[in-house]
N, C-alpha and C. Protein backbone atom coordinates (compact mmCIF):
# COMPACT_ATOMS: atom_id res chain seq x y z
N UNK A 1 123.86 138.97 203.09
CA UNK A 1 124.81 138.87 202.01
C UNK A 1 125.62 137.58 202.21
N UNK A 2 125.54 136.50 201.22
CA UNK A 2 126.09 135.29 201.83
C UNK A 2 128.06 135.66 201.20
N UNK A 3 128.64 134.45 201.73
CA UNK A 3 130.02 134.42 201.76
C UNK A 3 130.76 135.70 201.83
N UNK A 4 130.64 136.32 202.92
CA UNK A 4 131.10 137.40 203.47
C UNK A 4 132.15 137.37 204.57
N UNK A 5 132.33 135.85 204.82
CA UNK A 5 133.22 135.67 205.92
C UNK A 5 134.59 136.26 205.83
N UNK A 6 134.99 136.64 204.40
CA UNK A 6 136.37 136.74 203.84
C UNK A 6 136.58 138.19 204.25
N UNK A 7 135.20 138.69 204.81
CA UNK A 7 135.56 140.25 205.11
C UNK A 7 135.23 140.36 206.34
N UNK A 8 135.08 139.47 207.61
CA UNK A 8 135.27 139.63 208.86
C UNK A 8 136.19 138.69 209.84
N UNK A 9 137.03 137.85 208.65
CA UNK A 9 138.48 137.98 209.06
C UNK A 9 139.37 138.87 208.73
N UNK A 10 139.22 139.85 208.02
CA UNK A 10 140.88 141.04 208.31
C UNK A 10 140.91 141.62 209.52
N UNK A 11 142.02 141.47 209.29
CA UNK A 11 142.87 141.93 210.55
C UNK A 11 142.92 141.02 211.57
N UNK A 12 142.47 139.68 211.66
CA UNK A 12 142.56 138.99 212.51
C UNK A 12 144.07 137.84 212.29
N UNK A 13 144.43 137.25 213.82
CA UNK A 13 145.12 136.42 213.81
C UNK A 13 144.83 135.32 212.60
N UNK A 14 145.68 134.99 211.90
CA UNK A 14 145.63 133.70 211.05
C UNK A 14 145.03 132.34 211.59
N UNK A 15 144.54 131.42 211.40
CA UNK A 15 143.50 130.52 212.32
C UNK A 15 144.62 128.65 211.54
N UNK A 16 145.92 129.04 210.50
CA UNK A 16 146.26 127.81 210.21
C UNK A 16 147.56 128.35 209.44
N UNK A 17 148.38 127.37 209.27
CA UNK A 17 149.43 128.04 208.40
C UNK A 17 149.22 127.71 207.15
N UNK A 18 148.04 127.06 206.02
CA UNK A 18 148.27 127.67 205.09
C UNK A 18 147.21 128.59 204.69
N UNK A 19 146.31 128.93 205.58
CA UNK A 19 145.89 130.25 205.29
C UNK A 19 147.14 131.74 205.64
N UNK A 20 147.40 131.60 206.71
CA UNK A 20 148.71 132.36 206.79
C UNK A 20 149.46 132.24 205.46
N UNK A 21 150.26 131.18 205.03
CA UNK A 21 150.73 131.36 203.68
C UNK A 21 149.97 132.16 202.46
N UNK A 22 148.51 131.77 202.65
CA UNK A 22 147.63 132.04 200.95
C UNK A 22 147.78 133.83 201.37
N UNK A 23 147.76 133.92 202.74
CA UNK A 23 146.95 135.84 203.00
C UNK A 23 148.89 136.30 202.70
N UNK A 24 149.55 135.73 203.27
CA UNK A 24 151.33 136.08 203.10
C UNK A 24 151.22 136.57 201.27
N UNK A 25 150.66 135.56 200.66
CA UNK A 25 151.72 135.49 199.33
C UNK A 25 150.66 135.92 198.49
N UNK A 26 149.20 136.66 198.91
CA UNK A 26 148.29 137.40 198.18
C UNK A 26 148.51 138.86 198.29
N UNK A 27 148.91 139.29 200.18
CA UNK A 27 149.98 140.34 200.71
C UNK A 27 151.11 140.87 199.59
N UNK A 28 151.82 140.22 199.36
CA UNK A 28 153.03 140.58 198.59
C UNK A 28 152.80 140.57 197.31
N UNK A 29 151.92 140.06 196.28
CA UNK A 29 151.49 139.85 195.35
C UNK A 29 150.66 141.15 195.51
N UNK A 30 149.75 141.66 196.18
CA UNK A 30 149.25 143.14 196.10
C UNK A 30 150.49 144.33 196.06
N UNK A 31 150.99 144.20 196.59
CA UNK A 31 152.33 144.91 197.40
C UNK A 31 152.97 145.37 196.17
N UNK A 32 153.64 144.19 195.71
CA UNK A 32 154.35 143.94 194.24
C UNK A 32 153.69 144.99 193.21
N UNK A 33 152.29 144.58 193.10
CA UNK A 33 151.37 145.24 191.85
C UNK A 33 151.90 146.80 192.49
N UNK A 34 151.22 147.46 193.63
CA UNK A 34 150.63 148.45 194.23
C UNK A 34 152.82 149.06 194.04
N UNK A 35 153.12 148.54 194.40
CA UNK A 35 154.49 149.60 194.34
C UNK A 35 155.10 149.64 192.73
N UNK A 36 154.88 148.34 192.21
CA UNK A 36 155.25 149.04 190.91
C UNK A 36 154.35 149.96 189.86
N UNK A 37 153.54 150.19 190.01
CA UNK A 37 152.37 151.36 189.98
C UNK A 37 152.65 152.34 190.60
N UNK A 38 153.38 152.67 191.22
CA UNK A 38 153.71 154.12 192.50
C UNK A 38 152.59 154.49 193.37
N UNK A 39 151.94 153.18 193.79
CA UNK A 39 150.96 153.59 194.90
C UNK A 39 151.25 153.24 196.15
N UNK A 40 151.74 153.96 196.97
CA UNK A 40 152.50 153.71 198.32
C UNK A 40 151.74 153.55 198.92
N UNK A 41 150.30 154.13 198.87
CA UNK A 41 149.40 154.00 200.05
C UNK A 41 149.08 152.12 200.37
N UNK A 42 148.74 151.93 199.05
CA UNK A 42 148.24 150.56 198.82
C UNK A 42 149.49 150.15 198.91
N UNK A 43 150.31 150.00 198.70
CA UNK A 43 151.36 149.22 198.96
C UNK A 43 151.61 148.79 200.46
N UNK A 44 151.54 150.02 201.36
CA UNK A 44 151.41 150.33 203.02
C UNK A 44 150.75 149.53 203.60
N UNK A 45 149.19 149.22 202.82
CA UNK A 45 147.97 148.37 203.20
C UNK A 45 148.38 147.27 203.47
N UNK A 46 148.80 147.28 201.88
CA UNK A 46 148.96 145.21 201.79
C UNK A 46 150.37 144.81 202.30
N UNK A 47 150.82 145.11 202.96
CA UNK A 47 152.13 145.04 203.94
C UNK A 47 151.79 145.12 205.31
N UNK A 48 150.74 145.21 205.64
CA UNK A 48 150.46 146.23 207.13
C UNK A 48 150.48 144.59 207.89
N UNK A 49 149.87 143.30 207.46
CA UNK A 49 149.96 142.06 208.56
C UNK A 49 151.62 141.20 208.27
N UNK A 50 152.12 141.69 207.35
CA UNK A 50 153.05 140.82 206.82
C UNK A 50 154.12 140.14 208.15
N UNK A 51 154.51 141.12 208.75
CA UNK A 51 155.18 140.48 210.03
C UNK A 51 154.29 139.55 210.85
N UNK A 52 153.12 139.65 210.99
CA UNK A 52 152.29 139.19 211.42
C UNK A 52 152.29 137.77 211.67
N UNK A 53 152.13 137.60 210.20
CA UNK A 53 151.63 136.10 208.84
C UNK A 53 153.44 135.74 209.17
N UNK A 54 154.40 136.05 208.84
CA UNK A 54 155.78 135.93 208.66
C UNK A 54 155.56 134.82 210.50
N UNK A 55 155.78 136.12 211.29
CA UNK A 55 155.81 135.04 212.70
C UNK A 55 154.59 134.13 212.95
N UNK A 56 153.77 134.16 212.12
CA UNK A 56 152.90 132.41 212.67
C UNK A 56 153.82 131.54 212.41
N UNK A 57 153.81 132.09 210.70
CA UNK A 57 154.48 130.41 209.89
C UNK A 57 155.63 130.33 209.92
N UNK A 58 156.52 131.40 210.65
CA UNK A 58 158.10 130.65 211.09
C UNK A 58 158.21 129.90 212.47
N UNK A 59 156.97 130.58 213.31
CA UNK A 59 156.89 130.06 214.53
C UNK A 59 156.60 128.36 214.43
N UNK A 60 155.19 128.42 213.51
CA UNK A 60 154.69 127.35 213.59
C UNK A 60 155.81 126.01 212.86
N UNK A 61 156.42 126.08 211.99
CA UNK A 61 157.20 125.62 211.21
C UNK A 61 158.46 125.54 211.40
N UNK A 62 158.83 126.16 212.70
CA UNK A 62 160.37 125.61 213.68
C UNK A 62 159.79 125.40 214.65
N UNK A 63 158.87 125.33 215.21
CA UNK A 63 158.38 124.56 216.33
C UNK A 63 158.27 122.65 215.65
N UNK A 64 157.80 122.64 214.90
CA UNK A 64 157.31 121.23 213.63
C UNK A 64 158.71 120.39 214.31
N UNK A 65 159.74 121.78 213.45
CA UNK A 65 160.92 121.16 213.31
C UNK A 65 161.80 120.15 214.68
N UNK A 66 161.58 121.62 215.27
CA UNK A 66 162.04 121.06 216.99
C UNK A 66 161.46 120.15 217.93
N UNK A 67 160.36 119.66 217.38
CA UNK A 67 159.59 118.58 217.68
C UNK A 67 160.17 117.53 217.11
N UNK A 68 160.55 117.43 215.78
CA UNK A 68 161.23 116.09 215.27
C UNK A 68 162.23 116.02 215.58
N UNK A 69 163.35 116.85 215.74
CA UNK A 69 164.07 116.98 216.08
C UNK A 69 164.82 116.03 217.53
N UNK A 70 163.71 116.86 218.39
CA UNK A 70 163.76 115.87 220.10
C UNK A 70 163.49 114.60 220.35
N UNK A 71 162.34 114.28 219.62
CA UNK A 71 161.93 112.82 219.23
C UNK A 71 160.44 113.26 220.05
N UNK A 72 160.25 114.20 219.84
CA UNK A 72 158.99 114.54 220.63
C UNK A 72 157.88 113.97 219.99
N UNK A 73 158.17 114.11 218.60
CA UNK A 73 157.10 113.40 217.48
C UNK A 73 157.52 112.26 216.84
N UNK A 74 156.39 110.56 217.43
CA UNK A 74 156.71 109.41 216.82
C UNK A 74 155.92 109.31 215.40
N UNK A 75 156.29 108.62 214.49
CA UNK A 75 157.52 108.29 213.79
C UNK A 75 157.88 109.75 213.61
N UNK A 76 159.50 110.08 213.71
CA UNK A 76 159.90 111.11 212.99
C UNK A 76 159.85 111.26 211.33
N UNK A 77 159.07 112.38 210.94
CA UNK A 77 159.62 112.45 209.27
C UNK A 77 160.37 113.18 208.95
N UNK A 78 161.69 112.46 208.14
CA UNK A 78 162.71 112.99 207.91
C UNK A 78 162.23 113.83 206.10
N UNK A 79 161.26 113.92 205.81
CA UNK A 79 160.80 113.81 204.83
C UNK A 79 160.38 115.44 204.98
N UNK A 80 160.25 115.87 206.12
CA UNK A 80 160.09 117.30 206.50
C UNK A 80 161.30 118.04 206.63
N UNK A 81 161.93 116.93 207.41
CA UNK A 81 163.00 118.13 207.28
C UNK A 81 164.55 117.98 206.41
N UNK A 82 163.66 117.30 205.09
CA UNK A 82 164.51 117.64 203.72
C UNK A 82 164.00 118.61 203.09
N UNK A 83 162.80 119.07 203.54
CA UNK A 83 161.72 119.86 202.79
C UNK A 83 162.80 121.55 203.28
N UNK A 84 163.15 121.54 204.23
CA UNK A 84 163.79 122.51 205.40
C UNK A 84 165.27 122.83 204.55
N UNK A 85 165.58 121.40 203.86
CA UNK A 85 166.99 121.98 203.44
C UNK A 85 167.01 122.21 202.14
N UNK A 86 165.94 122.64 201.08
CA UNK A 86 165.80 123.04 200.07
C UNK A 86 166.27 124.54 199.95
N UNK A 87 167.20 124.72 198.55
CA UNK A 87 166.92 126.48 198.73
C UNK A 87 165.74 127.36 198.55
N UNK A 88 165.99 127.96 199.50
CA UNK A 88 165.21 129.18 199.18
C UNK A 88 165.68 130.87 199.39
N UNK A 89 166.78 131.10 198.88
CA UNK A 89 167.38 132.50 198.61
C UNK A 89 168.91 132.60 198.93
N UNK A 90 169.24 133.73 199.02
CA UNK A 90 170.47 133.55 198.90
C UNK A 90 171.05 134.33 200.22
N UNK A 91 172.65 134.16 200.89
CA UNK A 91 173.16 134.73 201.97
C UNK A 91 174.21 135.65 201.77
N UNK A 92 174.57 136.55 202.01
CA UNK A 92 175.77 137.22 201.97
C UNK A 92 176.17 137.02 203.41
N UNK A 93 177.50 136.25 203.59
CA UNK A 93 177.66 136.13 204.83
C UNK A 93 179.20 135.88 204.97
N UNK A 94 180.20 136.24 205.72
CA UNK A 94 180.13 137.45 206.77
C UNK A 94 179.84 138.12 206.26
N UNK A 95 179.07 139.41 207.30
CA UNK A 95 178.88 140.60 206.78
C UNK A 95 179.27 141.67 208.00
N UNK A 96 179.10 142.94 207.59
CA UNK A 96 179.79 143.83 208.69
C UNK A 96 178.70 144.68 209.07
N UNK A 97 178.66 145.41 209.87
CA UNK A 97 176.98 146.70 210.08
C UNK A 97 177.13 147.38 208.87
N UNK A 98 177.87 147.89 208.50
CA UNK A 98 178.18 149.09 207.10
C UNK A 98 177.58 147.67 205.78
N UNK A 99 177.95 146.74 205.86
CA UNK A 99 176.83 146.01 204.96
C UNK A 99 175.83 145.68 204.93
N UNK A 100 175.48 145.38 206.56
CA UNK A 100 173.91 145.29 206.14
C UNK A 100 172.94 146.65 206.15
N UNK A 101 174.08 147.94 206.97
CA UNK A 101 173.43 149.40 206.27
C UNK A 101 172.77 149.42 204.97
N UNK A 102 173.85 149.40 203.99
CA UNK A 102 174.39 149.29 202.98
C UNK A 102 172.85 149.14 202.18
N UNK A 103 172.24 147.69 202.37
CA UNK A 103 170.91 147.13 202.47
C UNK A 103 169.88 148.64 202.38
N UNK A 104 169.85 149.50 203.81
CA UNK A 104 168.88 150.07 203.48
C UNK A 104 169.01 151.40 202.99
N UNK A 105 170.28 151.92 203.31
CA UNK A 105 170.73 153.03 202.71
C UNK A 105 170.08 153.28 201.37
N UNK A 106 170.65 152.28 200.65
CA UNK A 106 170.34 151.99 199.36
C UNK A 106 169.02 152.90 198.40
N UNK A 107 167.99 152.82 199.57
CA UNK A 107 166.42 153.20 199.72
C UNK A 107 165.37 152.25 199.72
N UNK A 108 164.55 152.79 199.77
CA UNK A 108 162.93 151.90 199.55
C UNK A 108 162.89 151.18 198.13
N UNK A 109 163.08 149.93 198.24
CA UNK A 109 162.61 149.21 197.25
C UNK A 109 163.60 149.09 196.39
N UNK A 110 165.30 149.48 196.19
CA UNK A 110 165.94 149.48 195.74
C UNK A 110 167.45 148.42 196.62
N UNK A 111 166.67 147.56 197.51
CA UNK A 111 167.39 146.45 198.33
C UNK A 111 168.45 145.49 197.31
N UNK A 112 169.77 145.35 197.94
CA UNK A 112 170.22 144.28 196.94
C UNK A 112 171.45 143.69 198.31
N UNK A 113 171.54 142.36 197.61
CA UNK A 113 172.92 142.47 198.83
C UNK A 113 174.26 142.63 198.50
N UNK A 114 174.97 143.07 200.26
CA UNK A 114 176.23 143.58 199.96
C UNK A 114 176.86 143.38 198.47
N UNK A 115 177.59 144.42 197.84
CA UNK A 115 178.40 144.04 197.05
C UNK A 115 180.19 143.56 197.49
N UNK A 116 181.01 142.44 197.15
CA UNK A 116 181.90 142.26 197.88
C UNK A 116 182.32 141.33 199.07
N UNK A 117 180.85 140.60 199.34
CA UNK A 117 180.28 139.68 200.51
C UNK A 117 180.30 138.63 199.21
N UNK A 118 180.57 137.58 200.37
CA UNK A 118 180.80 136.16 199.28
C UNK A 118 179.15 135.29 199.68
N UNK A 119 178.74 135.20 197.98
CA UNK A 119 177.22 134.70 198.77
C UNK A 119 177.01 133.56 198.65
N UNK A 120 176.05 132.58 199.32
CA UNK A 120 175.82 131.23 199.29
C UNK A 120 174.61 131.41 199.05
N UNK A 121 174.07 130.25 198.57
CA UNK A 121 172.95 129.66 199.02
C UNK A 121 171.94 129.73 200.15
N UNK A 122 171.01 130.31 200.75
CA UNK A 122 170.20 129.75 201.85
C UNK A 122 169.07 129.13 201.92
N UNK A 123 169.48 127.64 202.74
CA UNK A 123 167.79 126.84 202.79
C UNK A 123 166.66 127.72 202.95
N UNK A 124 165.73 126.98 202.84
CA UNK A 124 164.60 127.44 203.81
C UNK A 124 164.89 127.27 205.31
N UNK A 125 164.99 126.56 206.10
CA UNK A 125 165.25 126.60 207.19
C UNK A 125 166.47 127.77 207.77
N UNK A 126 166.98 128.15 206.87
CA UNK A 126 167.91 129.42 206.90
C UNK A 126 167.04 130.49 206.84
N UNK A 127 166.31 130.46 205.91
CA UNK A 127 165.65 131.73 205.84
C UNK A 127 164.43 132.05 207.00
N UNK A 128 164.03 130.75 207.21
CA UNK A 128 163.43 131.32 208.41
C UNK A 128 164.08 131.12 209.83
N UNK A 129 165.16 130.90 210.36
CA UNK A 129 165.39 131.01 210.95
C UNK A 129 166.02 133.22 210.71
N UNK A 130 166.57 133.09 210.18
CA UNK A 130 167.38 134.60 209.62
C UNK A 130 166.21 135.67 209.57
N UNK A 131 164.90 135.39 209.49
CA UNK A 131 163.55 136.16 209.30
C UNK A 131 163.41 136.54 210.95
N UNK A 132 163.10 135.11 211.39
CA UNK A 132 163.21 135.35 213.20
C UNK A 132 163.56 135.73 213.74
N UNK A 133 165.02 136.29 213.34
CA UNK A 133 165.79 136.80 214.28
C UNK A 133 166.64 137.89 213.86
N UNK A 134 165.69 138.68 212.55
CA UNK A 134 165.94 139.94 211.78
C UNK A 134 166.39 141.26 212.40
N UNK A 135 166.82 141.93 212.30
CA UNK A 135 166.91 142.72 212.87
C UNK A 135 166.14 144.12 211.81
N UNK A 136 165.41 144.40 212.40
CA UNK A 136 164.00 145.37 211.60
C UNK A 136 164.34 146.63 210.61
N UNK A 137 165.30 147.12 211.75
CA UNK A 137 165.53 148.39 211.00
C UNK A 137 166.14 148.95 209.72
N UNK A 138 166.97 146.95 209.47
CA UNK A 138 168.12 146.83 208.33
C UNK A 138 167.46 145.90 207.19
N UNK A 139 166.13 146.62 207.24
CA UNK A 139 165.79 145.34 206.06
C UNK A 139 165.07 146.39 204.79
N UNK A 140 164.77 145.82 203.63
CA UNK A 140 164.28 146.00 202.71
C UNK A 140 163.58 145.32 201.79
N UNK A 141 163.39 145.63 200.33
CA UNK A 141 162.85 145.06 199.39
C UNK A 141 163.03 145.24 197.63
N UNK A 142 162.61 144.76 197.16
CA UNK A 142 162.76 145.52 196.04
C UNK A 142 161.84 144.43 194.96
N UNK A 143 161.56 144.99 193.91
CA UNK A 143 160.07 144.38 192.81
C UNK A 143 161.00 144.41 191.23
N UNK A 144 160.76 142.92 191.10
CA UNK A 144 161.62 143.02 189.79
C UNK A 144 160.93 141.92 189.12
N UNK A 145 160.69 141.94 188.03
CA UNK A 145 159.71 141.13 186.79
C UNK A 145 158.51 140.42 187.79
N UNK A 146 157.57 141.57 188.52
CA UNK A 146 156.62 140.92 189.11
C UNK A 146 156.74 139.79 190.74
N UNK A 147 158.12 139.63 191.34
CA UNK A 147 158.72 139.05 191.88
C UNK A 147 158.90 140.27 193.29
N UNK A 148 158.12 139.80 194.14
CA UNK A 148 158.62 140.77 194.98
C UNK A 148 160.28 139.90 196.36
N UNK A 149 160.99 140.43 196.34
CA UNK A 149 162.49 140.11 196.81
C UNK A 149 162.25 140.84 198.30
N UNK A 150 162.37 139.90 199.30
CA UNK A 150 163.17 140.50 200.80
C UNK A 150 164.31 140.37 201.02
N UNK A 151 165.12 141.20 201.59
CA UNK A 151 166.28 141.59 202.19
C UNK A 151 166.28 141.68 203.27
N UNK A 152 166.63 140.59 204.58
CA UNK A 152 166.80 140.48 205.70
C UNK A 152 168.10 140.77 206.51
N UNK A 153 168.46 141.42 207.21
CA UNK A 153 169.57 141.71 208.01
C UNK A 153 169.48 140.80 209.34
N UNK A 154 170.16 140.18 209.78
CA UNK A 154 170.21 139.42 210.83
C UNK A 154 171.49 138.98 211.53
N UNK A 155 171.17 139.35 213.11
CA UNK A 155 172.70 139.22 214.06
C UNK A 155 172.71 137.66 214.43
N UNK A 156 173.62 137.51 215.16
CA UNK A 156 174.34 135.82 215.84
C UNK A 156 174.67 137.13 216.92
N UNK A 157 174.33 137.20 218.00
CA UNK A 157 174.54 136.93 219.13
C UNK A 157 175.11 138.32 219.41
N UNK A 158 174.20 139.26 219.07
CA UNK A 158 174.22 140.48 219.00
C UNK A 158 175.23 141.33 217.93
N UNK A 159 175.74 140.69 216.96
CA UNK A 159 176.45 141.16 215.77
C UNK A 159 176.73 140.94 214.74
N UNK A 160 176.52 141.49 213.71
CA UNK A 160 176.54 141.66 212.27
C UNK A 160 176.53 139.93 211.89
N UNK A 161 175.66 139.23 211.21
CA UNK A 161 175.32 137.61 210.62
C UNK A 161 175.29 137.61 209.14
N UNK A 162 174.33 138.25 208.63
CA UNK A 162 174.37 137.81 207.41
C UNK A 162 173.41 138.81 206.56
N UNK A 163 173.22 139.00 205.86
CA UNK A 163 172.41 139.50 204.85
C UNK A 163 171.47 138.59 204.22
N UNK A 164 170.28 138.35 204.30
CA UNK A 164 169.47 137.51 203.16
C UNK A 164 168.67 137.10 202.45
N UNK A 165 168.05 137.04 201.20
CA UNK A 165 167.36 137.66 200.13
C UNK A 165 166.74 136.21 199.66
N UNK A 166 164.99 136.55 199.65
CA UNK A 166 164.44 135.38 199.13
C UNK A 166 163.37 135.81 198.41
N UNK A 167 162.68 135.47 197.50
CA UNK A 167 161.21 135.75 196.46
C UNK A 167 159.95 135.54 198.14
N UNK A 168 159.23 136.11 198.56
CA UNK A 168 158.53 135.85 199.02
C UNK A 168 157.13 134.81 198.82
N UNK A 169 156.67 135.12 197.24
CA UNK A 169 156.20 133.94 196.54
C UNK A 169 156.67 132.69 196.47
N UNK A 170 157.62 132.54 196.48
CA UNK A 170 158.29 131.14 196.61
C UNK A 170 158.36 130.77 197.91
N UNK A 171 158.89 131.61 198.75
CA UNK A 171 159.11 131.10 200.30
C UNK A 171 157.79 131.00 200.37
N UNK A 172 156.63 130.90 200.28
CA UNK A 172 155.18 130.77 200.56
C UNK A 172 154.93 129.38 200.08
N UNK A 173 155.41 128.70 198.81
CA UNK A 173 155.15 127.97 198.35
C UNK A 173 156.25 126.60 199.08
N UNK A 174 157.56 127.06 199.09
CA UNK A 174 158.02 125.76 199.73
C UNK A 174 158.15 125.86 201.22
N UNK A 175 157.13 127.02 201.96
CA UNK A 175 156.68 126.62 203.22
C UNK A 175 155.62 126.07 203.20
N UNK A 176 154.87 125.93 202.13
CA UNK A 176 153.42 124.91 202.32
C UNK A 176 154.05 123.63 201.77
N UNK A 177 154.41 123.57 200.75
CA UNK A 177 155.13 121.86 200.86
C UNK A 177 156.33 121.32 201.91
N UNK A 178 156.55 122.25 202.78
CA UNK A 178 157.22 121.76 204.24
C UNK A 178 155.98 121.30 204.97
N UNK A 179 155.20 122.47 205.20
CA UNK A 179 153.78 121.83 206.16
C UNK A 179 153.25 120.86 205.44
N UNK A 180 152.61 120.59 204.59
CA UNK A 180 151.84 119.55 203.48
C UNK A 180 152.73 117.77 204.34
N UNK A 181 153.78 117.83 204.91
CA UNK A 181 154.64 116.56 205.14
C UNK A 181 154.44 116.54 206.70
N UNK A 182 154.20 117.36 207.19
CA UNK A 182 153.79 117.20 208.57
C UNK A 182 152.70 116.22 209.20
C-alpha cells in the first residue's frame, strides 16, 4: 500500500518543528470539531500528544532564542526575535490561586480568564514561556466560532503568575513564522 508512512508515525516523537506545528494545529482543529459535536471520546484522542507537540516546539524555539541571545549564534537575527514579541493572547496578571482556580472550576471547556484581573497583552514569547512553566492542574479550554482557546495557569517562583489565553491555531502559525527566520 504506497504512502502509508503517515500511519507509522503516530504516536511517535515529532522528527522537526514544523511538523510538530502541522500535527499541533491539525490536533486542535480535530479537538475543536470533535468537542463541539459532544464527542469526548474523539476529542480525548486528538488531545492525547498535545503536551507532547507543545514541549518540542517551546523547547525547540527558546532554546533558538537563548542561543541568540548569548551570541552563541553568528550573525545574530534580530529578525527572530521580533517574531517572539508579536502578540499572541492575552494575560490576566496579577493573579491569586482562587483565580487561576477560578479557570477550572468554571468546567470543561467553559475556560475564560479571571474576571476583575487587569489584562494585557501576551507575546508569543510570553506564551511560551507561561505554557512551560504551566502549572497542569489549573488549565483549560474552551471552543468558540471554530477557534479552539487555551487557558494556561502559571507560577513565578512557586506562586500564583498569571493566567493566559491564546487561539492555538494561531500560536501554530506565528510559531512557524518565528522558526521560518531561523
Amino acid at each position: 500500500m504506497p504512502n502509508t508512512e503517515f500511519l507509522v508515525r503516530a504516536n511517535l516523537p515529532p522528527i522537526s518543528v514544523p511538523d510538530a506545528l502541522n500535527d499541533l494545529r491539525d490536533a486542535s482543529t480535530l479537538f475543536a470539531w470533535a468537542w463541539s459535536q459532544g464527542d469526548i471520546e474523539q476529542a480525548a484522542r486528538a488531545s492525547k500528544n498535545a503536551p507532547k507537540l507543545f514541549d518540542f516546539i517551546i523547547s525547540s524555539l527558546m532554546r533558538a532564542r537563548d542561543d541568540l541571545i548569548s551570541g552563541a549564534v553568528a550573525p545574530p537575527n534580530p529578525a527572530y526575535l521580533t517574531a517572539l514579541r508579536v502578540v499572541a493572547g492575552q494575560m490576566a496578571t496579577p493573579v491569586s490561586r482562587a483565580d487561576q482556580e477560578s479557570v477550572v472550576n468554571a468546567g470543561h471547556g467553559n475556560g475564560r480568564l479571571p474576571p476583575g484581573v487587569p489584562i494585557v497583552d501576551a507575546t508569543l514569547e510570553q506564551v511560551l514561556n507561561k505554557v512551560k512553566h504551566q502549572v497542569t492542574r489549573l488549565q483549560n479550554f474552551r471552543v468558540s466560532g471554530g477557534q479552539h482557546l487555551m487557558l494556561i495557569s502559571a507560577d513565578k517562583s512557586r506562586y500564583p503568575d498569571c493566567v493566559v489565553e491564546f487561539d492555538v491555531a494561531e500560536f501554530c502559525h506565528k510559531c512557524r513564522v518565528a522558526y521560518d527566520l531561523l
